[in-house]
Protein backbone atom coordinates (compact mmCIF):
# COMPACT_ATOMS: atom_id res chain seq x y z
CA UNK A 1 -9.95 15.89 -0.16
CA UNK A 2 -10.21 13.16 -2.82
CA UNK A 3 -7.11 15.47 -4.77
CA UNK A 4 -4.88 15.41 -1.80
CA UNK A 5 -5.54 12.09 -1.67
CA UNK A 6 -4.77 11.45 -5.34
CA UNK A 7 -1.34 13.40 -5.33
CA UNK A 8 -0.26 11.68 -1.84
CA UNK A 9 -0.85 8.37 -3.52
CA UNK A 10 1.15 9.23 -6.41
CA UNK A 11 3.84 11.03 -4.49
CA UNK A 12 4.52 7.92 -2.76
CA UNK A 13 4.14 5.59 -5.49
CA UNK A 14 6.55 7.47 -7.25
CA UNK A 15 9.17 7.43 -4.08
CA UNK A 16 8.67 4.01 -3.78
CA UNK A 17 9.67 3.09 -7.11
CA UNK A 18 12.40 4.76 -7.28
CA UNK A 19 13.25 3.27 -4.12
CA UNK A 20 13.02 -0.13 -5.71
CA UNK A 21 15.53 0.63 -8.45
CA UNK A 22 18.20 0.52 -5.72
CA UNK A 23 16.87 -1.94 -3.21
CA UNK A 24 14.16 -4.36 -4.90
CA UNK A 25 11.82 -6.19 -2.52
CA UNK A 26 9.53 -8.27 -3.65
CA UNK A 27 7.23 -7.06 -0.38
CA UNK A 28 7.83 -3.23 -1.39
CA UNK A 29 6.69 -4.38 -5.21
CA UNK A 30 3.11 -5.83 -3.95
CA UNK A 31 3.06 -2.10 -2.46
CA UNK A 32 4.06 -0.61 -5.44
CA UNK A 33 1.15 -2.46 -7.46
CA UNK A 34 -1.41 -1.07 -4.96
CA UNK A 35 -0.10 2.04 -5.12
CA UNK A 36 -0.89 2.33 -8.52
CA UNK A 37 -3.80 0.88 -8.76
CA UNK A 38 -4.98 3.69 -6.18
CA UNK A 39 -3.81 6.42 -8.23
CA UNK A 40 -5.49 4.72 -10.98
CA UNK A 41 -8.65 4.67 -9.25
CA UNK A 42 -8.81 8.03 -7.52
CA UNK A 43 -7.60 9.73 -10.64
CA UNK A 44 -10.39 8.18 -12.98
CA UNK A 45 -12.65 9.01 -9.79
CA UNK A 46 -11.49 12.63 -10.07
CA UNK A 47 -12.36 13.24 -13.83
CA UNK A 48 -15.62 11.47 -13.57
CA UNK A 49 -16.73 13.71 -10.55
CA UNK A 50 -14.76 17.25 -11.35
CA UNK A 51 -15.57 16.89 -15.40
CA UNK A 52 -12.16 18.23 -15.06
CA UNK A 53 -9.89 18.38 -18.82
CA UNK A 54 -9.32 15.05 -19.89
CA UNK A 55 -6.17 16.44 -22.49
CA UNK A 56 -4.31 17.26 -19.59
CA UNK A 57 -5.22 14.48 -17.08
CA UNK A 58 -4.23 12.08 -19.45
CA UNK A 59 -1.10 13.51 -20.16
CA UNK A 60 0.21 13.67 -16.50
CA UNK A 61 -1.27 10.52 -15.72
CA UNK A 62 0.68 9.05 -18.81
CA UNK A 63 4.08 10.46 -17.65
CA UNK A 64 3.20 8.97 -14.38
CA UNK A 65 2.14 5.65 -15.31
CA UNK A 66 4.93 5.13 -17.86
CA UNK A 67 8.06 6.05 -15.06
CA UNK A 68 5.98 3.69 -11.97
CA UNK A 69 5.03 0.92 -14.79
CA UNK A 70 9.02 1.04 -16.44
CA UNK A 71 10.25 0.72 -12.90
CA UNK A 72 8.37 -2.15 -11.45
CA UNK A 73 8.52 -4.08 -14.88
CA UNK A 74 12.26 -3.58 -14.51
CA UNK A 75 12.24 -4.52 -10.69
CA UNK A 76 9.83 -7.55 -11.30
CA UNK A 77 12.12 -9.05 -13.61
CA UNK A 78 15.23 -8.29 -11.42
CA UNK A 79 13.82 -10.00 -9.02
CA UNK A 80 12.90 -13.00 -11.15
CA UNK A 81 16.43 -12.92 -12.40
CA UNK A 82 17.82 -13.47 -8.56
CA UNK A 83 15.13 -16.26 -7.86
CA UNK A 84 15.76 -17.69 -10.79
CA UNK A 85 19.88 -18.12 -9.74
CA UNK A 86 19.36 -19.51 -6.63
């Protein structure tokens, strides 16, 4: 259950910032921080209970955190950028 969970979380947290590229909100960004905080947490929750291959864990969870982490740095500072004009 706890791997369902896991790939949901990241499925969505992926969607979402992709989402934000086009449309940033600073709401849908506090979302986007949770949402990878959770994957965070259930993945490191899922190595320490399966003693499941750290190599490969790492890797995919590296790809995953670099796109979601690029994205909402990029969005963050769009954002900023807009308040900052007004």
């Amino acid at each position: 259950m706890l791997v369902l969970t896991h790939v949901l979380i990241a499925l969505v947290s992926v969607a979402l910032s992709t989402s934000l590229l086009f449309s940033p909100s600073r709401a849908r960004l506090h979302a986007s921080y949770g949402l990878i905080i959770g994957t965070f947490v259930s993945g490191t929750l899922l190595i320490v209970s399966t003693k499941s291959h750290l190599l490969e864990a790492c890797l995919m969870g590296l790809a995953y955190s670099a796109f979601t982490l690029i994205a909402t740095v990029v969005v963050a500072r769009k954002l900023a950028a807009t308040k900052a004009r007004i």
